[in-house]
Protein backbone atom coordinates (compact mmCIF):
# COMPACT_ATOMS: atom_id res chain seq x y z
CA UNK A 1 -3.76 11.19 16.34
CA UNK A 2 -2.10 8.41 18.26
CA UNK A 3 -1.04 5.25 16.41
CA UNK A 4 1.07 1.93 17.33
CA UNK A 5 2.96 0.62 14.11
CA UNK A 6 5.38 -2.61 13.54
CA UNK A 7 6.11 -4.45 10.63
CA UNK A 8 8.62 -7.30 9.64
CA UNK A 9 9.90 -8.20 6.73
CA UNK A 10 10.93 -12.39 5.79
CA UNK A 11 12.81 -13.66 2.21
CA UNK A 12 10.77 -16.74 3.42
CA UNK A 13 12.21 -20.84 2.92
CA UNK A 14 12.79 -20.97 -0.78
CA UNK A 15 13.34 -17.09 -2.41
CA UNK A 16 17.13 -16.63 -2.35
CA UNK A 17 16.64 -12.24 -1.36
CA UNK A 18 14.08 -10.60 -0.29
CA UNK A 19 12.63 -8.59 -2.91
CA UNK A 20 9.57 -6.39 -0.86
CA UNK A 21 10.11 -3.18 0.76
CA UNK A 22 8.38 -1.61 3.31
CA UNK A 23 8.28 2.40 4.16
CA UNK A 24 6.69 4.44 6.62
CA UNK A 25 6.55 8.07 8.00
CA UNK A 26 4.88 9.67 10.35
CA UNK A 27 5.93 13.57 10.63
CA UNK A 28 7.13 14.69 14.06
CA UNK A 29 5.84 18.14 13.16
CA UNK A 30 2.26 18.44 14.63
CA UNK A 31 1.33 20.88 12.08
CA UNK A 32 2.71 18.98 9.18
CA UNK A 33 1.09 15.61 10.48
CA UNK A 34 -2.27 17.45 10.91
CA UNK A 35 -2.20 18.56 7.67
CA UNK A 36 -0.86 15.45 5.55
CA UNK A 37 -1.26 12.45 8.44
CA UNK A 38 1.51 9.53 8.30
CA UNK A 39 2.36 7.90 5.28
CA UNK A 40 2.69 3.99 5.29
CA UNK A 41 3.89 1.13 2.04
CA UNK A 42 4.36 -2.00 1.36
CA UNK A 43 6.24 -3.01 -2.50
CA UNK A 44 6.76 -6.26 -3.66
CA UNK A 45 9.17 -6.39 -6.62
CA UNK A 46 7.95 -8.41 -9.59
CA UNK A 47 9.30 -11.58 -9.49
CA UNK A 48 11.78 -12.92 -12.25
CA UNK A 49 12.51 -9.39 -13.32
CA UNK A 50 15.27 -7.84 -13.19
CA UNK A 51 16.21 -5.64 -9.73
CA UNK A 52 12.85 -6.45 -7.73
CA UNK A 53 13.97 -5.51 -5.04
CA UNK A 54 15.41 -1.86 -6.41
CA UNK A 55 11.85 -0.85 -7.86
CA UNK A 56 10.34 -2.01 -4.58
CA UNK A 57 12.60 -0.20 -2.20
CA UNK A 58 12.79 2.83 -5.16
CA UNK A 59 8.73 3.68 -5.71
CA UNK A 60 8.86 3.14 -0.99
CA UNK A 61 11.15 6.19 -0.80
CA UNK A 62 10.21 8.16 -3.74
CA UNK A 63 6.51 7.89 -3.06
CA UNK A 64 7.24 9.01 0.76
CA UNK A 65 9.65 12.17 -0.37
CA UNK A 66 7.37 13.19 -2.83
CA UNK A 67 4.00 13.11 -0.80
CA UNK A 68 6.01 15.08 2.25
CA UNK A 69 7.71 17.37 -0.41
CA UNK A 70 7.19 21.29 0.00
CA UNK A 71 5.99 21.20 -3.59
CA UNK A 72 3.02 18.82 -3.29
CA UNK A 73 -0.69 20.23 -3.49
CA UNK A 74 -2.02 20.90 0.14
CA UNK A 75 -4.90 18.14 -0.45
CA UNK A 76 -4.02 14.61 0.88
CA UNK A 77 -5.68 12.80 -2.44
CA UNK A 78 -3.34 15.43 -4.96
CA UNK A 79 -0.54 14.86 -2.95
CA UNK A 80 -0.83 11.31 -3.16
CA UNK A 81 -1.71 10.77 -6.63
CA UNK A 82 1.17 12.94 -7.36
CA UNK A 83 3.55 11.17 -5.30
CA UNK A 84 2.34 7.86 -7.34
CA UNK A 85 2.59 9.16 -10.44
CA UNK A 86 6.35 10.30 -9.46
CA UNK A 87 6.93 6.88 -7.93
CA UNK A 88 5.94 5.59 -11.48
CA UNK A 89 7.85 7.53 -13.47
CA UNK A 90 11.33 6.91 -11.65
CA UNK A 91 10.82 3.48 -11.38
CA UNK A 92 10.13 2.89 -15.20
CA UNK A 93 13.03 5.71 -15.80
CA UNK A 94 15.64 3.25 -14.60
CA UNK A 95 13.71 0.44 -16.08
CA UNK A 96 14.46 1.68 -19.14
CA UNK A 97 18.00 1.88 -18.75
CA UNK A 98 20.71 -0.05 -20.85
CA UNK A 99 21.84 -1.73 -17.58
CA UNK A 100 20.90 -5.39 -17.81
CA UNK A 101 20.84 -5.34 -13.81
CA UNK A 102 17.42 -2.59 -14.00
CA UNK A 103 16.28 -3.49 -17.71
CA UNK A 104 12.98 -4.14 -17.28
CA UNK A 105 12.33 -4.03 -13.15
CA UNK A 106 8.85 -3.59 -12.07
CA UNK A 107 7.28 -3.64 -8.77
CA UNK A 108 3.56 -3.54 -7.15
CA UNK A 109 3.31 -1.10 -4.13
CA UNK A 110 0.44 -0.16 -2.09
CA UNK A 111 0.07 3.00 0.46
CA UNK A 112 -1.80 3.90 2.83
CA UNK A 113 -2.39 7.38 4.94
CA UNK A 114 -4.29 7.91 8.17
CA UNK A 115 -4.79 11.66 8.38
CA UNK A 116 -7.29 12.54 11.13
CA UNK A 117 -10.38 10.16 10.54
CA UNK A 118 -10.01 9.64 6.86
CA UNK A 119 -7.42 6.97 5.57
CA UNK A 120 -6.53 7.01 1.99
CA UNK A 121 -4.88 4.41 -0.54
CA UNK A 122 -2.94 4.61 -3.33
CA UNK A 123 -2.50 1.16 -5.06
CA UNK A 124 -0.83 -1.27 -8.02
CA UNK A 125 -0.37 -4.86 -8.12
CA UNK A 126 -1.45 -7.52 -5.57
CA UNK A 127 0.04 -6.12 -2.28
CA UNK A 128 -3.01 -6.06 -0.41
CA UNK A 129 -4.16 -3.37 2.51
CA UNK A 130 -6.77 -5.07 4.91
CA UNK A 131 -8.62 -3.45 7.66
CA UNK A 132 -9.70 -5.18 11.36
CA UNK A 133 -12.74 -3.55 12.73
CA UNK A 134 -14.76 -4.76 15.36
CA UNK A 135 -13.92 -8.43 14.89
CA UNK A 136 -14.34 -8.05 10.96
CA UNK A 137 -11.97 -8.11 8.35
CA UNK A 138 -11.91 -6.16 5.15
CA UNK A 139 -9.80 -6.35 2.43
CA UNK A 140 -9.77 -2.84 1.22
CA UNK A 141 -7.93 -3.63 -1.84
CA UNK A 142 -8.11 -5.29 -5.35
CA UNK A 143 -5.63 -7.34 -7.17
CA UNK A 144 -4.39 -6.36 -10.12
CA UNK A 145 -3.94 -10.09 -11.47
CA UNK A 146 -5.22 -12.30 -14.03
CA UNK A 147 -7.12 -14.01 -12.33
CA UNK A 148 -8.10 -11.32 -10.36
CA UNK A 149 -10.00 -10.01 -13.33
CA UNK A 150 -11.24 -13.29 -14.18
CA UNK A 151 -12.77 -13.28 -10.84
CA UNK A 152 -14.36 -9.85 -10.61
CA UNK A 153 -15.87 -10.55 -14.53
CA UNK A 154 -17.23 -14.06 -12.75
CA UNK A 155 -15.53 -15.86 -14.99
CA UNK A 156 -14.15 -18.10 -12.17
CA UNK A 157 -15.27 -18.75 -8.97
CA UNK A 158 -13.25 -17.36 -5.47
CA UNK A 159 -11.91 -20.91 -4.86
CA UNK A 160 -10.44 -21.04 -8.49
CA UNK A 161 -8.57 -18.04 -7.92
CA UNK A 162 -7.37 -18.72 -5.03
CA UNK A 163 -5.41 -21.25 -7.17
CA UNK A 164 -5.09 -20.24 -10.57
CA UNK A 165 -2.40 -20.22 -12.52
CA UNK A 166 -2.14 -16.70 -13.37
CA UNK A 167 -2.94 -15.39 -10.00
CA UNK A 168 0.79 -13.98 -10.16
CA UNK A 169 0.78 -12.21 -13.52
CA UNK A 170 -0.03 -9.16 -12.11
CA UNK A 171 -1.49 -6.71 -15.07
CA UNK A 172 -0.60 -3.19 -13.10
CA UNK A 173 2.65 -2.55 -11.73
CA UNK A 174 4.89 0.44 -10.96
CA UNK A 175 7.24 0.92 -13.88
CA UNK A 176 5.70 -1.50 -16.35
CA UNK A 177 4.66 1.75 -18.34
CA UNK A 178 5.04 5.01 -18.53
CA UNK A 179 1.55 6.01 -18.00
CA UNK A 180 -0.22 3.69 -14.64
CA UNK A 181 -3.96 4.00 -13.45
CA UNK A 182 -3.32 3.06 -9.93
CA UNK A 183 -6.23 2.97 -7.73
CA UNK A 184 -7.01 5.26 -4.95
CA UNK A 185 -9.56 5.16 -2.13
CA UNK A 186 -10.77 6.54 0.74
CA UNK A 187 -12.32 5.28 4.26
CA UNK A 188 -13.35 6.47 7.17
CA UNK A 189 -11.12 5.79 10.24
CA UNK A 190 -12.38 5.03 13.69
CA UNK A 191 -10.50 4.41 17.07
CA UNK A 192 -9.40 1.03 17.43
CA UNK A 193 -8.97 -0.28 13.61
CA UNK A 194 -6.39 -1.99 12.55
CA UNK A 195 -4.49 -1.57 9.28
CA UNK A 196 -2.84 -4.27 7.77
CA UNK A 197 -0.40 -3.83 4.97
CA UNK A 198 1.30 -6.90 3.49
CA UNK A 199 2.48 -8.78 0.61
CA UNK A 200 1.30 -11.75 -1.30
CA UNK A 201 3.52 -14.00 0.55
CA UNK A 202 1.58 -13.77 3.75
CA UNK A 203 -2.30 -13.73 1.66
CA UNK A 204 -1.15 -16.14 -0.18
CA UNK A 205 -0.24 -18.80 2.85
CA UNK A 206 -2.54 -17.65 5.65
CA UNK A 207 -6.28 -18.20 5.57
CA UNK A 208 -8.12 -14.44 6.32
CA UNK A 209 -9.57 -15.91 9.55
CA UNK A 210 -6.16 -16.53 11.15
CA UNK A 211 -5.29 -12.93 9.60
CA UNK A 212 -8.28 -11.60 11.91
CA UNK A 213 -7.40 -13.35 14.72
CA UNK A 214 -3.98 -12.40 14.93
CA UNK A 215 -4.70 -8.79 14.55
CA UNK A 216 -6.28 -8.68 17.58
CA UNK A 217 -3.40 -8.77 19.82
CA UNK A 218 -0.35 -6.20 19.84
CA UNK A 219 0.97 -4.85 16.76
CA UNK A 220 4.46 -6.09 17.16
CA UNK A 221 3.51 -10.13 18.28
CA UNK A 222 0.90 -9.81 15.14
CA UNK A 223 3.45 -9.32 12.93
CA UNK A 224 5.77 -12.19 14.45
CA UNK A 225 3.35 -14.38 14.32
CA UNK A 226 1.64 -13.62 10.72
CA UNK A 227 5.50 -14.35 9.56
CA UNK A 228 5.65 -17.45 11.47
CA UNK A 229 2.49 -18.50 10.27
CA UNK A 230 3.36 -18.18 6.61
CA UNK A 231 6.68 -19.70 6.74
CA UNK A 232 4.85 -22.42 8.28
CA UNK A 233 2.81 -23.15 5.57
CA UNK A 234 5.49 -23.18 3.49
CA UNK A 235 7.37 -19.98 2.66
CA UNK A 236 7.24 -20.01 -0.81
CA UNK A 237 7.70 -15.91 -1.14
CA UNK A 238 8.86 -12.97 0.46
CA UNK A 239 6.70 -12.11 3.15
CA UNK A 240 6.27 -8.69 4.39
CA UNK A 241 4.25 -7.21 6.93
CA UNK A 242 2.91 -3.69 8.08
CA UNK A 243 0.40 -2.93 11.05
CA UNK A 244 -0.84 0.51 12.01
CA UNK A 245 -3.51 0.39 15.25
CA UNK A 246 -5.02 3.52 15.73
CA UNK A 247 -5.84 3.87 19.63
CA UNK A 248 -6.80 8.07 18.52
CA UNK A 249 -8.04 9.32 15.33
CA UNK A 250 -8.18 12.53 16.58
CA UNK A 251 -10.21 15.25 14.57
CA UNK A 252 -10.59 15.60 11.50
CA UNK A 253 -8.19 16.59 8.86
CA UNK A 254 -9.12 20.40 8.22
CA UNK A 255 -10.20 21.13 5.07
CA UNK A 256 -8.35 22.01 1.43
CA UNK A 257 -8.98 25.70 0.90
CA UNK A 258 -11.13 26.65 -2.03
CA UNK A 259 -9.79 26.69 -5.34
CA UNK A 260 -9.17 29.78 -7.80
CA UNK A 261 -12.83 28.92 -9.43
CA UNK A 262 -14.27 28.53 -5.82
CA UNK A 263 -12.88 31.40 -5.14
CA UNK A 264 -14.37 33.52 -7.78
CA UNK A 265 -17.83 32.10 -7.54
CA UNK A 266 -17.96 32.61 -3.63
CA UNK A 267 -17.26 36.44 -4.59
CA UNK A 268 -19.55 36.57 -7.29
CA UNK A 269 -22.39 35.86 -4.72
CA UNK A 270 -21.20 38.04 -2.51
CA UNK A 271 -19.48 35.34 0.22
């Protein structure tokens, strides 16, 4: 698997810090990057909260050590719903805390991993993953917003969410409670697409088509110029930017070996 990766992050023209994060890790073990692929993130702490940008930079690293720990299940989906579910559960630990600087602190994060020709993502909030293939883009994610919802029930059409005003009150979020139903995916991965992983202060300012367009060029001037773009149009949020081109898939991940009850059966039947 051979893969070209930038990303920038930008407090843009009117936040005061930058409150995103954005992780990445891509094993220089062959064996352990055949077997679990590279881990990539974007977080996007909840703004007017309390220590945005500690939840976002706290679910980044604890989602990448848990999904690379020894202890995870082999499986790429167990691993990573595990290493969510962790994330979770220390960012709403110190949320709870008596510390008026963490009470509270929430933060959207999405992930993505390209293992062999399968990419999975693990997702909460409106950081958005979008995929360039052949000329087409695809956002593979969906907001969890208000009027996100609004628009899937077709209560509102695409151009009123595009403004609405409760297309920031996100209703999923890493550490808002204990127990979070992120969603997870899978897609298949072939040479030549390009991952985009980015906050709502670049989907937010820059029209999809310019997205697409940009993409098509380097990884590293993409990313320059998506920033550009979206300060240009205003800057109104942190802006933060991840791009992953994969020149070789390479095989296949192999597979997860059988379970216990797999197992059994298989020797049951003789196999």
């Amino acid at each position: 698997m051979i893969l070209e990766r930038a990303a920038v992050s930008h407090p843009g023209l009117v936040r005061p810090s930058n409150e995103d994060a954005v992780g990445f890790l891509i094993p220089d073990r062959p064996e352990i990057l055949s077997a679990r692929g590279a881990l990539f993130s974007v977080a996007d702490g909840v703004g007017g909260l309390a220590a945005g940008e500690v939840a976002s930079q706290t679910a980044v690293a604890v989602m990448a050590d848990e999904y690379f720990s020894p202890r995870a299940p082999f499986g790429v989906e167990a691993a990573l719903r595990l290493a969510a579910e962790a994330a979770n559960r220390r960012v709403y630990a110190l949320a709870q805390t008596p510390s008026p600087e963490l009470n509270g602190m929430q933060t959207t994060l999405t992930a993505l991993v390209v293992a062999g020709r399968q990419a999975y993502i693990a997702h909460a909030g409106d950081t958005r993953i979008y995929r360039l293939r052949g000329g087409t883009l695809t956002q593979l994610t969906a907001d969890h917003s208000e009027a996100a919802e609004l628009l899937r029930l077709r209560l509102i059409t695409p151009a009123q969410a595009a403004n609405h005003p409760r297309r920031s009150v996100l209703t999923r979020t890493f550490g808002g409670s204990l127990q979070l139903r992120p969603d997870f995916g899978r897609h298949a991965v072939d040479d030549g697409d390009v991952y985009l992983l980015c906050s709502d202060g670049l989907w937010g300012e820059v029209p999809d088509a310019d997205i697409a367009r940009e993409l098509q060029g380097p990884v590293g001037e993409a990313c320059d110029r998506l920033v550009e773009m979206a300060c240009g149009h205003g800057g109104g949020d942190n802006v933060t930017v991840q791009c992953i081109r994969v020149l070789e898939a390479g095989p296949a991940k192999p597979a997860s070996p059988p379970g216990r009850i797999a197992r059994l059966l298989s020797g049951l039947r003789g196999g």
